[in-house]
N, C-alpha and C. Protein backbone atom coordinates (compact mmCIF):
# COMPACT_ATOMS: atom_id res chain seq x y z
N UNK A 1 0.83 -1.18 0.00
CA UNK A 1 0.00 0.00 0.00
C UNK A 1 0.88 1.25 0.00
N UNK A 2 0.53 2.34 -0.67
CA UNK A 2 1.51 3.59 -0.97
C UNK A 2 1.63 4.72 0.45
N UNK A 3 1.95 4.98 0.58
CA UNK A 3 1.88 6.10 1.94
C UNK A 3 1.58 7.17 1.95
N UNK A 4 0.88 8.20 2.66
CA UNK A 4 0.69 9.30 1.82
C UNK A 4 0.78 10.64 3.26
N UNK A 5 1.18 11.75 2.74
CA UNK A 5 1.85 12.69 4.02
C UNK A 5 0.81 13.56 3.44
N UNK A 6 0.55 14.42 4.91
CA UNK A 6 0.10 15.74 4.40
C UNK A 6 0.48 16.22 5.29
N UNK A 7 1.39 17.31 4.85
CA UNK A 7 1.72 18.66 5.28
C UNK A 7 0.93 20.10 5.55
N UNK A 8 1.35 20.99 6.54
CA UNK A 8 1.05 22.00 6.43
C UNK A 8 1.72 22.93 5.68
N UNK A 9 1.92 24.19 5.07
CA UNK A 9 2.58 25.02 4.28
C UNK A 9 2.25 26.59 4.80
N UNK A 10 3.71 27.17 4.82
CA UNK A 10 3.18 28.93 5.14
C UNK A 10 3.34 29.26 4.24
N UNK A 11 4.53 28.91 2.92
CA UNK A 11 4.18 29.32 1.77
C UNK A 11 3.54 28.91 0.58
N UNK A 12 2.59 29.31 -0.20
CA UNK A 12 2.01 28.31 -1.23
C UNK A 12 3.04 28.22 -2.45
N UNK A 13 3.51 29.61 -2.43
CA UNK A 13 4.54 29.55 -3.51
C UNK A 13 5.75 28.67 -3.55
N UNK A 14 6.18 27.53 -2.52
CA UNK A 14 6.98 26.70 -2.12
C UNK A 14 6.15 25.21 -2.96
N UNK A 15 5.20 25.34 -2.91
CA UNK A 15 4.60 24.10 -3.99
C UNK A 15 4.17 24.34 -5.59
N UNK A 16 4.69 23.33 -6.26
CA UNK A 16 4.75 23.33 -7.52
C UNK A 16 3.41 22.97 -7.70
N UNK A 17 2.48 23.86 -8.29
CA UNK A 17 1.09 23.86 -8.22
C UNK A 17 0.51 23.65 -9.84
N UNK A 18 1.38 23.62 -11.04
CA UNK A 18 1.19 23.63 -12.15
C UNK A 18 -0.06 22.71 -12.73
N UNK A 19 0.77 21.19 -12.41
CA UNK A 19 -0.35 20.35 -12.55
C UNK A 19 -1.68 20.16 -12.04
N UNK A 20 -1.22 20.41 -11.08
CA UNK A 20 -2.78 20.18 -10.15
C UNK A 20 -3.98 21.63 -11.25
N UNK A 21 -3.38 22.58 -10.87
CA UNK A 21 -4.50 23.99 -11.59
C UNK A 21 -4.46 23.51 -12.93
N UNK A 22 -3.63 22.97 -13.68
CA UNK A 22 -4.56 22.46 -14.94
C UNK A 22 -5.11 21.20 -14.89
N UNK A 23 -5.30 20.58 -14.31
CA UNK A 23 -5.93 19.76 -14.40
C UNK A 23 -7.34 20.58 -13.67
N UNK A 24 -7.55 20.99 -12.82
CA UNK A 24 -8.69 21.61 -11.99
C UNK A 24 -9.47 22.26 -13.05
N UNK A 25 -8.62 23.10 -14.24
CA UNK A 25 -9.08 24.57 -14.84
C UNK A 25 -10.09 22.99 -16.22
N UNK A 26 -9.38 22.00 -16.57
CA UNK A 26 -10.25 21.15 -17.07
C UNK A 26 -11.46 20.66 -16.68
N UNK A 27 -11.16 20.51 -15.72
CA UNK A 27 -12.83 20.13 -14.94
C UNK A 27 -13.91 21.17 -14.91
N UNK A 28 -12.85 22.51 -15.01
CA UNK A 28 -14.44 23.37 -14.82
C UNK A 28 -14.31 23.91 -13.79
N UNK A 29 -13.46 23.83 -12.82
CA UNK A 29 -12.91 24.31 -11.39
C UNK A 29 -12.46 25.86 -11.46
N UNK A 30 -12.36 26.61 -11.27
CA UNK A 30 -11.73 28.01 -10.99
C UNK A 30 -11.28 28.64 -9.91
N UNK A 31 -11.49 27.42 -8.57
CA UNK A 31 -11.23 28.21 -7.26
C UNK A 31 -9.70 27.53 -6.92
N UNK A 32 -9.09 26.69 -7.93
CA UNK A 32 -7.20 26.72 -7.44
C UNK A 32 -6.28 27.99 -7.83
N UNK A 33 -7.14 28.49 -9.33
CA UNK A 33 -6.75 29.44 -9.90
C UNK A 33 -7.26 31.31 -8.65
N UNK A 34 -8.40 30.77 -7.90
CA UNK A 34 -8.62 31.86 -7.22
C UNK A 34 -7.76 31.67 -5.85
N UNK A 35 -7.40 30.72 -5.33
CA UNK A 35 -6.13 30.23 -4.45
C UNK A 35 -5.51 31.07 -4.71
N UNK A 36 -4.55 30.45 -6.34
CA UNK A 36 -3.09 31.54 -6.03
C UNK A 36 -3.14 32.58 -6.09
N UNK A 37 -4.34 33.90 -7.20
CA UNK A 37 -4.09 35.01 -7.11
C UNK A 37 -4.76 35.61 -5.85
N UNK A 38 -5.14 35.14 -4.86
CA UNK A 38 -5.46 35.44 -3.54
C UNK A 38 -4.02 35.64 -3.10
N UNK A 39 -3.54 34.30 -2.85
CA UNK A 39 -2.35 34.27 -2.11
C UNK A 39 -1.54 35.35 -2.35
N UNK A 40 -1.15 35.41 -4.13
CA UNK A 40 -0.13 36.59 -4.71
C UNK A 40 -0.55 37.96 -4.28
N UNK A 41 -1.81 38.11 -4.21
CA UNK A 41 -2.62 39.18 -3.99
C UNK A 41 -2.15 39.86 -2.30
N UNK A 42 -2.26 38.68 -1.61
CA UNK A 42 -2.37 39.33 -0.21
C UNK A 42 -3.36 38.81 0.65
N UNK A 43 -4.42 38.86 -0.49
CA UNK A 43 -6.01 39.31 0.01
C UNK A 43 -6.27 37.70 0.73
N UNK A 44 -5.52 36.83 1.10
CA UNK A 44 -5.75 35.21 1.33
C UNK A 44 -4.67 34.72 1.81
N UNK A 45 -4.05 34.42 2.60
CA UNK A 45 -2.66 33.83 2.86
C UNK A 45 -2.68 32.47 3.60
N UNK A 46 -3.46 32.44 4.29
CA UNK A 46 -3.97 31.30 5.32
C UNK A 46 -2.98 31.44 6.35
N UNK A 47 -2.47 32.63 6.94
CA UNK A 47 -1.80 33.26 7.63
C UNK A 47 -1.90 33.49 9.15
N UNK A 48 -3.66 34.24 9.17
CA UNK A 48 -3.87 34.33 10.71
C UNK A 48 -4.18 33.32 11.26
N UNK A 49 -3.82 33.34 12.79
CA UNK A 49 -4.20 32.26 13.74
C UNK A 49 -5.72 31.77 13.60
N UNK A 50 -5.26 29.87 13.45
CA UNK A 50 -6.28 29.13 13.50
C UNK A 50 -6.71 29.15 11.88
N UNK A 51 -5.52 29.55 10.35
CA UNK A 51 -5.80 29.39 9.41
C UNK A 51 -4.75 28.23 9.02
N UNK A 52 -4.92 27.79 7.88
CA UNK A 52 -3.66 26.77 7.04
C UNK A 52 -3.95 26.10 5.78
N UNK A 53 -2.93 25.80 5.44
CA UNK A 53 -2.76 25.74 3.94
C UNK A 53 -2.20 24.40 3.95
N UNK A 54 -3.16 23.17 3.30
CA UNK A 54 -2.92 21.30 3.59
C UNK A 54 -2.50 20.98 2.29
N UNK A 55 -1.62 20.38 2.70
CA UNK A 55 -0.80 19.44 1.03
C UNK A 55 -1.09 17.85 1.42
N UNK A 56 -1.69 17.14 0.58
CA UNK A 56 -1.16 15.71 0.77
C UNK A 56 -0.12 15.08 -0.33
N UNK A 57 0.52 14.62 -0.36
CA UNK A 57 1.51 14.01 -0.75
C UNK A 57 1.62 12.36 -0.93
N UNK A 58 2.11 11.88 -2.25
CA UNK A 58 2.37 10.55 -2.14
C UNK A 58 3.74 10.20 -1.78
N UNK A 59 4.13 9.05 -1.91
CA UNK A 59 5.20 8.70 -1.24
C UNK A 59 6.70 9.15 -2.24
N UNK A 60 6.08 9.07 -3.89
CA UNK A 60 7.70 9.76 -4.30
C UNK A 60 7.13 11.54 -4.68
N UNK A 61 6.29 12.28 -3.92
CA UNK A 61 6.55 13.36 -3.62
C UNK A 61 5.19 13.97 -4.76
N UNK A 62 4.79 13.03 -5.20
CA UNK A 62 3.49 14.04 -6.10
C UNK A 62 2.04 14.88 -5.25
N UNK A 63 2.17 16.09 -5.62
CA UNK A 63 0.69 16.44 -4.89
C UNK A 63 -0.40 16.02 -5.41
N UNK A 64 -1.43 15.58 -4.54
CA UNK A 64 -2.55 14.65 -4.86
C UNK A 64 -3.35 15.74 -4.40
N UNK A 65 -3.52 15.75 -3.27
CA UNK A 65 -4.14 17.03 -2.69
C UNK A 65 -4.28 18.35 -2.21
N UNK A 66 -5.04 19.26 -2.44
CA UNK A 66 -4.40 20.52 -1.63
C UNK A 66 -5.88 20.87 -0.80
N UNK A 67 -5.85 21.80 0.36
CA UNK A 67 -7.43 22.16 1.07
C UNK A 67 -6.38 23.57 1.83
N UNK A 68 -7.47 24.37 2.47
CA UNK A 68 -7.16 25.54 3.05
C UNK A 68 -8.47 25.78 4.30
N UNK A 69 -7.76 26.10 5.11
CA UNK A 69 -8.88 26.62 6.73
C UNK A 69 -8.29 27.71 7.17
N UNK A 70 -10.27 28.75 6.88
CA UNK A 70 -9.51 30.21 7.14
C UNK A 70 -10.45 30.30 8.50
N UNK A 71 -10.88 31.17 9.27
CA UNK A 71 -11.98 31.94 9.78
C UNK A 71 -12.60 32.06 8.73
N UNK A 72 -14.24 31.80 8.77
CA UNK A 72 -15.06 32.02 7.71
C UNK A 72 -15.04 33.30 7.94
N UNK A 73 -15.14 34.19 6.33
CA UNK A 73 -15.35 35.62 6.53
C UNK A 73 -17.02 36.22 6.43
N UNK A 74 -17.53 34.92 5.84
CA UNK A 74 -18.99 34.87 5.30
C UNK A 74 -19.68 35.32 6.97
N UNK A 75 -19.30 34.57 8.31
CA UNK A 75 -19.79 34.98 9.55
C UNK A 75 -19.45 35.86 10.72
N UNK A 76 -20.69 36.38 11.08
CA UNK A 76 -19.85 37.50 12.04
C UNK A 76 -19.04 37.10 13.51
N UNK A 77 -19.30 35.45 13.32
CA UNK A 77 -18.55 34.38 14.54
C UNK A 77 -17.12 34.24 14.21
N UNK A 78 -16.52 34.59 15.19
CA UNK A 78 -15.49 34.43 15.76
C UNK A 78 -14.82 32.84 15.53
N UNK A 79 -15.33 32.52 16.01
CA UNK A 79 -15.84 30.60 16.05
C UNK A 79 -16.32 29.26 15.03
N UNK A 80 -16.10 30.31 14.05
CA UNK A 80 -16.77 29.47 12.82
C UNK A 80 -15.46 29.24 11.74
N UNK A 81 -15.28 28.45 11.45
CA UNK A 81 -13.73 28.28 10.45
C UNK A 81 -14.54 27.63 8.99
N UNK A 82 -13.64 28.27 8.10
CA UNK A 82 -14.31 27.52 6.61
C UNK A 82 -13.21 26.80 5.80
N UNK A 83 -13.66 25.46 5.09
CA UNK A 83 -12.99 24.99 4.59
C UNK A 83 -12.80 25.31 3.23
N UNK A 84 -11.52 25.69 2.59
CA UNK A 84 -11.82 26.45 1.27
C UNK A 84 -10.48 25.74 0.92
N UNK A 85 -10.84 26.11 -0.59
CA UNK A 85 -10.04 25.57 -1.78
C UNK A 85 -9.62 24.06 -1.73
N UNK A 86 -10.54 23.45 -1.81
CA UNK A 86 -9.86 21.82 -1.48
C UNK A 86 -10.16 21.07 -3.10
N UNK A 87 -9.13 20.54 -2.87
CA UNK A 87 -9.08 20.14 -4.54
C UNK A 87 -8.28 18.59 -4.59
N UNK A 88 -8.93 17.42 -4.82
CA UNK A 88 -8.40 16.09 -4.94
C UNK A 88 -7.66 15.58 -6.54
N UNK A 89 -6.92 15.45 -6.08
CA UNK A 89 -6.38 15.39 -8.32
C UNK A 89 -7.28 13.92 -8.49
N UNK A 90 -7.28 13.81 -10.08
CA UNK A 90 -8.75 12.77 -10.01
C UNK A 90 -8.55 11.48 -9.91
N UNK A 91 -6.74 11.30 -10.06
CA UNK A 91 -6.45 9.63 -10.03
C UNK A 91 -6.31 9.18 -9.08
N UNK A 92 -6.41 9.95 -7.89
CA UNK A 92 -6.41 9.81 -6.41
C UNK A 92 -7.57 9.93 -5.75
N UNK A 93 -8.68 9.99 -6.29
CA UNK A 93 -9.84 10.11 -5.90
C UNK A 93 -10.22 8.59 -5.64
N UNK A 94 -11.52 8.35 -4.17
CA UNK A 94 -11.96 6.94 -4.12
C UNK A 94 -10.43 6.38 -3.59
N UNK A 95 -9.62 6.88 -2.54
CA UNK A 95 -8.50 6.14 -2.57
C UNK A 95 -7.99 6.85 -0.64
N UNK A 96 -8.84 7.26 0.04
CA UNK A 96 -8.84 7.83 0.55
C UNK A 96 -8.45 9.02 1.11
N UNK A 97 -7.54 9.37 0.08
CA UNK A 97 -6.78 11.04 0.66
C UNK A 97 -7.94 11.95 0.62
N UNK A 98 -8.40 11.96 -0.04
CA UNK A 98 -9.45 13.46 0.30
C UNK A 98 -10.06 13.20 2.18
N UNK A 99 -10.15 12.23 2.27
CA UNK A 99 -10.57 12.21 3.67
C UNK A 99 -9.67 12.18 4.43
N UNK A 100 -8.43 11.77 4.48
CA UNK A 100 -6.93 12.17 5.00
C UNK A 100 -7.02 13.71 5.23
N UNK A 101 -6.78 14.21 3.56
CA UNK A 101 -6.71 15.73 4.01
C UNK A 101 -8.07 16.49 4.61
N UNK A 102 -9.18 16.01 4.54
CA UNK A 102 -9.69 16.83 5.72
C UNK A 102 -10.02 16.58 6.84
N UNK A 103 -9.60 15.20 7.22
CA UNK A 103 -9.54 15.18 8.59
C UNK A 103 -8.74 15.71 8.98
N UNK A 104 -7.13 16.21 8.23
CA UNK A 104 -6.43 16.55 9.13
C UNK A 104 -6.58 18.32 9.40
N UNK A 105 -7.25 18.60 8.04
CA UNK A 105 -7.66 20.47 8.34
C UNK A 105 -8.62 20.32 9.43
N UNK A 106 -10.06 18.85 9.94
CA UNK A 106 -10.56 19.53 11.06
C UNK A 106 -10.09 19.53 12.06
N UNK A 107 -8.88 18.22 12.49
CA UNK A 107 -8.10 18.34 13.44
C UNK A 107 -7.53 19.53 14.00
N UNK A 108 -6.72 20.02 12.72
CA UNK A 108 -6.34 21.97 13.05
C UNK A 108 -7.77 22.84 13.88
N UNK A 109 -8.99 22.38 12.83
CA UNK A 109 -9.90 23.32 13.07
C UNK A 109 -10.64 23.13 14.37
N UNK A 110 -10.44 21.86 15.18
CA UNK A 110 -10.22 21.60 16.74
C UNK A 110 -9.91 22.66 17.91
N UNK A 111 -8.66 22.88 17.38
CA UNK A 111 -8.24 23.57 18.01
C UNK A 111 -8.63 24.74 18.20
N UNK A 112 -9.17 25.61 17.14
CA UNK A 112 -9.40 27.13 16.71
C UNK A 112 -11.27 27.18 16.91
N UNK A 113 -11.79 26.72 16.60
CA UNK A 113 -13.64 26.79 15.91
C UNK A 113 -14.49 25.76 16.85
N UNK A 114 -15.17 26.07 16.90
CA UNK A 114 -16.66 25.72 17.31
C UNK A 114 -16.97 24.85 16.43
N UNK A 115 -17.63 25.19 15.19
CA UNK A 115 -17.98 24.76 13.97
C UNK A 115 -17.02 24.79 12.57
N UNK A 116 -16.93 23.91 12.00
CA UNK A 116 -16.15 24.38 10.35
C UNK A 116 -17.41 24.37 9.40
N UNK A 117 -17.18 24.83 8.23
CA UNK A 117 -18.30 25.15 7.01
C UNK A 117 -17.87 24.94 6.20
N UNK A 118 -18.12 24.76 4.34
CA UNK A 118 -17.35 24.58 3.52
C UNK A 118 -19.09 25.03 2.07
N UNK A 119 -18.69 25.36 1.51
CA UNK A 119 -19.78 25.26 -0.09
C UNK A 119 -18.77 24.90 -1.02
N UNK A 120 -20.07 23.54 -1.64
CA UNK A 120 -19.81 23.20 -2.53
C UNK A 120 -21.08 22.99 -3.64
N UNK A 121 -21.22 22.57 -4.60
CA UNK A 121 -22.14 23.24 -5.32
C UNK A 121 -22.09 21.89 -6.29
N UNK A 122 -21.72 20.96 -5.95
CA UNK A 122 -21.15 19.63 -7.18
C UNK A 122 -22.08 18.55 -6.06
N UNK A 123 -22.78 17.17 -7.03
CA UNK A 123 -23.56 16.05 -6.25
C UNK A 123 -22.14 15.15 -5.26
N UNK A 124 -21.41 15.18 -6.20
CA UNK A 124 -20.00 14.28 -6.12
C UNK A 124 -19.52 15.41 -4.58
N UNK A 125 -19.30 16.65 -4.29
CA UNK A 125 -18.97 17.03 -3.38
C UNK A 125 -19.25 16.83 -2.27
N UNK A 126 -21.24 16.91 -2.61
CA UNK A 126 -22.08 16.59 -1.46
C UNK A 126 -21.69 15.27 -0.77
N UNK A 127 -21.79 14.08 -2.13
CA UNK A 127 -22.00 12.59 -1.22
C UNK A 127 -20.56 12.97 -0.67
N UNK A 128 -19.30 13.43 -0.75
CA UNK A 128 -17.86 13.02 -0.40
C UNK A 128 -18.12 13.55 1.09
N UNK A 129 -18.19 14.89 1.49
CA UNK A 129 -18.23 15.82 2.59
C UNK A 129 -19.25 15.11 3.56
N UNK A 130 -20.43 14.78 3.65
CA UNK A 130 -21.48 14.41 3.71
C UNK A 130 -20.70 12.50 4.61
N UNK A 131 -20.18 11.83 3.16
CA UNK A 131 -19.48 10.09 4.22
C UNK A 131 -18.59 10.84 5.04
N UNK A 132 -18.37 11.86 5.44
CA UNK A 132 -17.12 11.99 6.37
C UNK A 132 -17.64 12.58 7.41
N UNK A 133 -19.29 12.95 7.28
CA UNK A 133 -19.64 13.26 9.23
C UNK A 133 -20.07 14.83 8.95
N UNK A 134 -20.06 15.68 7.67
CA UNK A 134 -20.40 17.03 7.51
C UNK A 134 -22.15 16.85 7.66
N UNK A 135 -22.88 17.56 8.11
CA UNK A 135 -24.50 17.73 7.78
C UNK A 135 -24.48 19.11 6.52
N UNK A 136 -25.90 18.50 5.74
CA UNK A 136 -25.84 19.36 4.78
C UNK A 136 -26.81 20.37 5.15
N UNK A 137 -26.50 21.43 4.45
CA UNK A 137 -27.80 22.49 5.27
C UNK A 137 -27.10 23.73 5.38
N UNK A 138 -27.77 25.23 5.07
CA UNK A 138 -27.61 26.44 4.96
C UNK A 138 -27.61 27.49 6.41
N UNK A 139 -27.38 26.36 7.25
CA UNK A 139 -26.96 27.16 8.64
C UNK A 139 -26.29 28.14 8.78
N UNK A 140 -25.26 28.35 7.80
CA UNK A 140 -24.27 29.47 8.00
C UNK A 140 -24.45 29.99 6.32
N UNK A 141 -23.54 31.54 6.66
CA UNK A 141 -24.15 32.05 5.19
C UNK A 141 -23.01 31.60 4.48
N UNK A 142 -23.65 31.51 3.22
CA UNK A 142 -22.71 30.97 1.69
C UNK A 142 -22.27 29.53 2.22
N UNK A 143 -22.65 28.86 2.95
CA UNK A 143 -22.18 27.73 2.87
C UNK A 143 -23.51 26.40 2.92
N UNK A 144 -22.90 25.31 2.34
CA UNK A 144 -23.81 24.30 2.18
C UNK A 144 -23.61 22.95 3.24
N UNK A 145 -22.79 22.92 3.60
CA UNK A 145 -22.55 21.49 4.81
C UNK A 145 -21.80 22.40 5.94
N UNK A 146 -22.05 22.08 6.97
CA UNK A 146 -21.12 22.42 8.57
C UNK A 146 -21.01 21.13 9.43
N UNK A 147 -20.03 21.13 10.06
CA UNK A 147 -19.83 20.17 11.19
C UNK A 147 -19.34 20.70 12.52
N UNK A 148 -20.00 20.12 13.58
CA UNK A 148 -19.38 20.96 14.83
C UNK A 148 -17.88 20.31 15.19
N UNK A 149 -17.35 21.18 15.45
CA UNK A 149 -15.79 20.93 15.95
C UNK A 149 -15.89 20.08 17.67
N UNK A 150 -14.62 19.43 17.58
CA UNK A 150 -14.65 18.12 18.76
C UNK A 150 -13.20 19.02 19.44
N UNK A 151 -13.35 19.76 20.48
CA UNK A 151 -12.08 20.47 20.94
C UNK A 151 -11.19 19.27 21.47
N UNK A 152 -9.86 19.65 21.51
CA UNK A 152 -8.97 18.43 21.97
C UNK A 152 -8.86 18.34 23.28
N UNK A 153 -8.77 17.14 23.54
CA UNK A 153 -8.36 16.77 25.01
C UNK A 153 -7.46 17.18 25.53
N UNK A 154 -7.37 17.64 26.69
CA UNK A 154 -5.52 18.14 27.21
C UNK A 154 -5.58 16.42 28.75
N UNK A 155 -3.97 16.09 28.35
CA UNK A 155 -4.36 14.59 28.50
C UNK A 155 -3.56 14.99 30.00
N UNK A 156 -4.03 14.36 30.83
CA UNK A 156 -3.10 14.78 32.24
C UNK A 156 -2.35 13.31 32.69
């Protein structure tokens, strides 16, 4: 069985992002392409506390996955974190990394949020988000699934 890492990243510009955004910009996707000129921009960094920027990785170093957890800006909660830009490359799909990488953004989002949120707008998004424990539903604004956050144990 292959192994697969996911990292955190402070810089995005440190990952070779080529393949992945064309392959995305084929599907019909436009939000890897709104990733980087965020990032270049400023206007997005995944910078402030309780944000981050998830790589998964196979074992000789290809990115399979990428996801991002900001503070939702959509709410006026403090407490609410959103899952944005998550993008599975497609030969890695059905193979479990997409659920790798977001278990490990809610793990982060443990720590920081109450709740995480995410919109997606695809059937294929719904059923994916949805087997992993998200409820679907317009609880929060602009978003379509939320899950409440499980704060971590402090182990004595």
């Amino acid at each position: 069985m292959e192994k697969y890492e996911v990292r955190k990243f402070d810089n995005l510009l440190d990952i070779e992002l080529d393949d992945l955004l064309a392959e995305s910009k084929e599907e019909g996707f436009r939000f890897l392409e709104r990733l980087i000129n965020d990032y270049k921009n400023g206007s997005n960094t995944f910078s402030h506390a309780g944000e981050g920027l998830f790589c998964a990785f196979s074992e000789d170093g290809t990115l399979m996955a990428i996801g991002g957890l900001n503070q939702d800006t959509f709410s006026n909660e403090r407490e609410v974190g959103r899952l944005r830009r998550f993008y599975v490359r497609q030969e890695y799909r059905r193979h479990g990394i997409g659920s790798l990488l977001v278990k490990r953004i809610m793990d982060e989002a443990n720590n920081h949020y109450k709740v995480l949120v995410l919109h997606t707008d695809t059937e294929q998004g719904d059923l994916f988000y949805c087997s992993i424990g998200f409820s679907k539903g317009d609880r929060y604004p602009n978003s379509s699934h939320y899950i409440d956050c499980k704060p971590q144990q402090v182990q004595s």
